[in-house]
N, C-alpha and C. Protein backbone atom coordinates (compact mmCIF):
# COMPACT_ATOMS: atom_id res chain seq x y z
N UNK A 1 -17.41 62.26 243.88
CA UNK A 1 -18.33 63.38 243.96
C UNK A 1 -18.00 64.29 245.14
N UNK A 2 -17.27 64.26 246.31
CA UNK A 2 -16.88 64.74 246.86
C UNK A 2 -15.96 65.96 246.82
N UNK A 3 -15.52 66.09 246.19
CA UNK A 3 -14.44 66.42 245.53
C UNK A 3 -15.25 67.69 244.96
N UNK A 4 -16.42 67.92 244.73
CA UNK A 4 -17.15 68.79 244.14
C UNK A 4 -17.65 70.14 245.12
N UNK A 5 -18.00 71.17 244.54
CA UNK A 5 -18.58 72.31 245.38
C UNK A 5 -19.73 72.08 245.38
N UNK A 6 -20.44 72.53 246.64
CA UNK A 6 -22.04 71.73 247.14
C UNK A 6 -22.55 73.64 247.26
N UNK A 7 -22.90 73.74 246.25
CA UNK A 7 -24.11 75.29 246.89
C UNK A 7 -23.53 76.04 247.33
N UNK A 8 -23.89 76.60 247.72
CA UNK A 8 -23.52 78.49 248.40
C UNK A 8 -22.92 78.55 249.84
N UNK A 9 -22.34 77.08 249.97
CA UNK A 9 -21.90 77.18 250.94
C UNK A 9 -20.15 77.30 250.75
N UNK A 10 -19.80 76.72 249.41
CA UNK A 10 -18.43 76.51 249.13
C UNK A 10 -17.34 75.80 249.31
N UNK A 11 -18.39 74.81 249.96
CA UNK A 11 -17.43 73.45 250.44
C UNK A 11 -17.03 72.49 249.61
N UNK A 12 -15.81 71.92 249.56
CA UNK A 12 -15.73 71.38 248.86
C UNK A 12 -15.66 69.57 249.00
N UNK A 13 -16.31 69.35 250.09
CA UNK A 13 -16.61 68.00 250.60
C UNK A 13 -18.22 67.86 251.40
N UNK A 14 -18.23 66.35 251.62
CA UNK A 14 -19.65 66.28 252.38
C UNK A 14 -19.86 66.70 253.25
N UNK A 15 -18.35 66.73 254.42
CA UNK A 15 -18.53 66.70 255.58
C UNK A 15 -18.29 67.97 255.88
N UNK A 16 -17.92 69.25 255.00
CA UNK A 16 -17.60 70.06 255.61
C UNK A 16 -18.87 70.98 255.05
N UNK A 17 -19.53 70.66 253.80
CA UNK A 17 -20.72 71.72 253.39
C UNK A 17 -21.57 71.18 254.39
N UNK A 18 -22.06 69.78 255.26
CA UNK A 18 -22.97 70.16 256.47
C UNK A 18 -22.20 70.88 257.64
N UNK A 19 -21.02 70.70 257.77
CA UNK A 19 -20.66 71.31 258.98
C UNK A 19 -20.89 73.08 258.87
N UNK A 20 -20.46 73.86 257.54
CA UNK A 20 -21.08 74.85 256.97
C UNK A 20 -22.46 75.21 257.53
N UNK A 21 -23.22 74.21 256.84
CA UNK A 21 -24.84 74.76 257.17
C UNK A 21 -25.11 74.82 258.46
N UNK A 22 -24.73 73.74 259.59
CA UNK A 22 -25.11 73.86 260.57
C UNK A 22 -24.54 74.95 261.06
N UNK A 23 -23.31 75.09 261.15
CA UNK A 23 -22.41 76.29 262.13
C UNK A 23 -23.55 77.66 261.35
N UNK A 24 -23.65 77.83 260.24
CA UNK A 24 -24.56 78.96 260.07
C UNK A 24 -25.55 79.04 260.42
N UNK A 25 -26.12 77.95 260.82
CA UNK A 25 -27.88 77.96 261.56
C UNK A 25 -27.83 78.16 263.21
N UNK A 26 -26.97 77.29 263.59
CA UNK A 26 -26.60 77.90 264.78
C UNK A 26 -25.84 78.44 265.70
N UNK A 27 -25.36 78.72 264.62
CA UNK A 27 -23.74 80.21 265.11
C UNK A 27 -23.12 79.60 266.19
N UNK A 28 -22.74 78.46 266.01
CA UNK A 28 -21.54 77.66 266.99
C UNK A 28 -20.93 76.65 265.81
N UNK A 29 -19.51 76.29 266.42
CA UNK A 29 -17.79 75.91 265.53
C UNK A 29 -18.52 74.28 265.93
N UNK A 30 -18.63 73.63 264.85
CA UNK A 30 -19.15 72.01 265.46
C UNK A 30 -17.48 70.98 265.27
N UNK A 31 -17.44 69.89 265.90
CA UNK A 31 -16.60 69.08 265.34
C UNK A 31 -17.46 67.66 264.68
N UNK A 32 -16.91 67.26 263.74
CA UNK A 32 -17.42 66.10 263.03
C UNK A 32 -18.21 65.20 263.73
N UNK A 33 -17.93 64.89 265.09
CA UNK A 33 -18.16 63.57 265.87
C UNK A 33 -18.89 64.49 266.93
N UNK A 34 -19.36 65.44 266.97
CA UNK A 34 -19.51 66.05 268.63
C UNK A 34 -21.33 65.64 268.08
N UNK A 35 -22.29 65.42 269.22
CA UNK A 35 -23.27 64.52 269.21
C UNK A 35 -24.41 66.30 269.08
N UNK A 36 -24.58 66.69 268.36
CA UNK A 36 -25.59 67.42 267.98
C UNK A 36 -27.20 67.33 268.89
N UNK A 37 -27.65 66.47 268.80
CA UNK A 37 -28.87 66.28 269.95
C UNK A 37 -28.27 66.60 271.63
N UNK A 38 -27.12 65.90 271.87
CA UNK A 38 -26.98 66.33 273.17
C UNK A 38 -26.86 67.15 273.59
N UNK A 39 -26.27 67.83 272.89
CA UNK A 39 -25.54 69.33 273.32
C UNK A 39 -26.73 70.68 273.65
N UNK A 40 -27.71 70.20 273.10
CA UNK A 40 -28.97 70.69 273.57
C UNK A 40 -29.26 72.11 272.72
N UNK A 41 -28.49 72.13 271.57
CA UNK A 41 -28.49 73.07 270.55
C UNK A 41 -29.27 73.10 269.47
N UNK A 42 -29.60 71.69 268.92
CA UNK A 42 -30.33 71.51 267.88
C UNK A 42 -32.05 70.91 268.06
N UNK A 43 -32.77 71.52 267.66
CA UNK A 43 -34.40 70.62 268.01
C UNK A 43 -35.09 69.99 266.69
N UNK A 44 -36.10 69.32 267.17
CA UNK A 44 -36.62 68.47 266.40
C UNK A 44 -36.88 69.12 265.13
N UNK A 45 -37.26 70.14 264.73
CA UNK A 45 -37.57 71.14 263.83
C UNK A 45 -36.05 71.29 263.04
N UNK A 46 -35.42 71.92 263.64
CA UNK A 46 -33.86 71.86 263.23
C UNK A 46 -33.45 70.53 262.12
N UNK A 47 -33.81 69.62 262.73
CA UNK A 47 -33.44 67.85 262.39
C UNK A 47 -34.57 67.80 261.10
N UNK A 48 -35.69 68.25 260.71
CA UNK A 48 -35.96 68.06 259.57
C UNK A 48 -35.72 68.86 258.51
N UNK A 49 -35.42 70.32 259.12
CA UNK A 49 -34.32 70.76 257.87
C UNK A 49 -33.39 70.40 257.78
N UNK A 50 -32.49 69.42 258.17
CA UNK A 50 -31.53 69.16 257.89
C UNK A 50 -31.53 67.69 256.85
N UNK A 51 -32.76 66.61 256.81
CA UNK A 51 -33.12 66.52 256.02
C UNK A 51 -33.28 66.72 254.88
N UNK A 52 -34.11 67.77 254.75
CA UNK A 52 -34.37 68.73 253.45
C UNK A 52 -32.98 68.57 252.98
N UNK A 53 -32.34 69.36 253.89
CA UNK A 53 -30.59 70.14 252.97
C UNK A 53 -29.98 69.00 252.63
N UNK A 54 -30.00 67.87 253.20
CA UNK A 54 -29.11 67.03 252.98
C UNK A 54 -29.76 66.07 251.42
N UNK A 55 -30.97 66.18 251.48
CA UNK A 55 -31.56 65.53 249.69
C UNK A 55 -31.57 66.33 248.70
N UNK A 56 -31.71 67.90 249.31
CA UNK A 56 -31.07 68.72 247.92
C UNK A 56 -30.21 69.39 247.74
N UNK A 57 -29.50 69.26 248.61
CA UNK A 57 -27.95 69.48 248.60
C UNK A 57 -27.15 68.22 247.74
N UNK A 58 -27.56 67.47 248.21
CA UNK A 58 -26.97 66.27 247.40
C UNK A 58 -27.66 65.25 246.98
N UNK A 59 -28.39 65.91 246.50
CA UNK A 59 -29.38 64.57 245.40
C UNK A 59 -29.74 63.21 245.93
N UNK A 60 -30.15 63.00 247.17
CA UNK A 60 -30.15 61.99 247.69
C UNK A 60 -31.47 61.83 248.41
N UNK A 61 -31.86 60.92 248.38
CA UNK A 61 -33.59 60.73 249.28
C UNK A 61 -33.42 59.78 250.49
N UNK A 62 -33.76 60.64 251.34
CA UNK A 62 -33.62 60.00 252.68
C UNK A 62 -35.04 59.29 253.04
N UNK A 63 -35.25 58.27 253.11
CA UNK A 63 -36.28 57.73 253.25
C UNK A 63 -36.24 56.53 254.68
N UNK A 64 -37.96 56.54 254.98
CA UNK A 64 -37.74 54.99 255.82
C UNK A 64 -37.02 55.16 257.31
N UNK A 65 -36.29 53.55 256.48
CA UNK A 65 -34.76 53.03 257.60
C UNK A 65 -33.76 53.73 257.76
N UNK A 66 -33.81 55.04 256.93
CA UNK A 66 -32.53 55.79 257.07
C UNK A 66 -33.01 57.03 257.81
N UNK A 67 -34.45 57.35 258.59
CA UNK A 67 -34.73 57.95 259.00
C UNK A 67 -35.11 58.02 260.38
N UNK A 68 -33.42 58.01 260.91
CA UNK A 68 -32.97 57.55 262.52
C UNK A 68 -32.30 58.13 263.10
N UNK A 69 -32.42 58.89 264.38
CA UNK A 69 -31.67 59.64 265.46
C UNK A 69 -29.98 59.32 264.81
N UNK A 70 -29.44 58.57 264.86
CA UNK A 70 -28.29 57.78 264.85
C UNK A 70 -27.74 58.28 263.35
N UNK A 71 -28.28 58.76 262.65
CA UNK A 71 -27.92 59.01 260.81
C UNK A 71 -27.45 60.49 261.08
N UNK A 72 -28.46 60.67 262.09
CA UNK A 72 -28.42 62.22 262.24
C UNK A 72 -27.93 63.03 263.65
N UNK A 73 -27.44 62.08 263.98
CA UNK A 73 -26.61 62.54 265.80
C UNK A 73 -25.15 63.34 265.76
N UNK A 74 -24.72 62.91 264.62
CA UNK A 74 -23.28 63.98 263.90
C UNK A 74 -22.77 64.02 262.73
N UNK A 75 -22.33 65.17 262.47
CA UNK A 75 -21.93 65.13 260.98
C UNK A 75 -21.17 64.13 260.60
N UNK A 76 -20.77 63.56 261.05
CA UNK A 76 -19.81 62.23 260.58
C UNK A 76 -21.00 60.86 260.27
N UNK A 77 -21.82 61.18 261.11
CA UNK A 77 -23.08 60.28 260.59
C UNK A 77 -23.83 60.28 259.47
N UNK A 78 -24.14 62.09 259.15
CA UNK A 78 -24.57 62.27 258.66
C UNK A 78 -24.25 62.40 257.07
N UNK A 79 -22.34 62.45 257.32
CA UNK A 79 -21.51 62.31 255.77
C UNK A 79 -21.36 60.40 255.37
N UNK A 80 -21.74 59.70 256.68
CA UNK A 80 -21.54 58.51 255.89
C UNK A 80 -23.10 58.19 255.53
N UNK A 81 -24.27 58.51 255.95
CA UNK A 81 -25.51 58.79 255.33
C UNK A 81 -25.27 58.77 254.26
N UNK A 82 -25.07 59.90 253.50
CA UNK A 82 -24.97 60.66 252.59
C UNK A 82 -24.01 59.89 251.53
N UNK A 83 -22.85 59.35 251.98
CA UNK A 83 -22.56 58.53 251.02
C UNK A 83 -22.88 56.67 250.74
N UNK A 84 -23.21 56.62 251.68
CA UNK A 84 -24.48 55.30 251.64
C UNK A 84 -25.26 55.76 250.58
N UNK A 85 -26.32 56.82 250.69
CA UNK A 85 -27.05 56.66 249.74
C UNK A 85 -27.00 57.13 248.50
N UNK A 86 -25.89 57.63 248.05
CA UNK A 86 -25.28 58.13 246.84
C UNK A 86 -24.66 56.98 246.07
N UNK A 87 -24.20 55.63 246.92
CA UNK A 87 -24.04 54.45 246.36
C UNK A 87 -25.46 53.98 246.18
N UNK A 88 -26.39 53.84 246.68
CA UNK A 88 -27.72 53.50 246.12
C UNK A 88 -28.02 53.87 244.67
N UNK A 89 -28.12 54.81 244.68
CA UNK A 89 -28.50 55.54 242.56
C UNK A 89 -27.56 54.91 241.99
């Protein structure tokens, strides 16, 4: 499924349609691994749209135990999230 185009962003992977959304929300170049909370760019508000985008962007329900600083501290977290729970369905 990766391999697929995700929305209006035109990506054609997990990791790069969030890296997409974010760099457009907050008009800075991210790298996969760079820690998003620290950097003192993103806020709590920020972190539940990203939520949102990430269950209807890709069909996936983030629920619970998967709803942890650590899922969501970098896009690399946040693409193995994402395919964790895409093996769930």
């Amino acid at each position: 499924m990766s391999a697929s185009t995700f929305g209006a962003y035109g990506a054609t992977t997990t990791e790069t349609t969030i890296l997409a959304f974010i760099e457009d929300h907050t008009k800075i170049s991210w790298e996969p691994d760079t820690d998003l909370f620290a950097s003192g760019s993103v806020t709590s508000l920020f972190a539940l749209e990203l939520v949102v985008f990430l269950e209807r962007t890709f069909g996936v329900a983030v629920t619970g135990e998967d709803l942890t600083l650590a899922n969501f501290r970098t896009v690399a977290a946040m693409t193995a999230l994402v395919d964790r729970l895409r093996e769930r369905t």
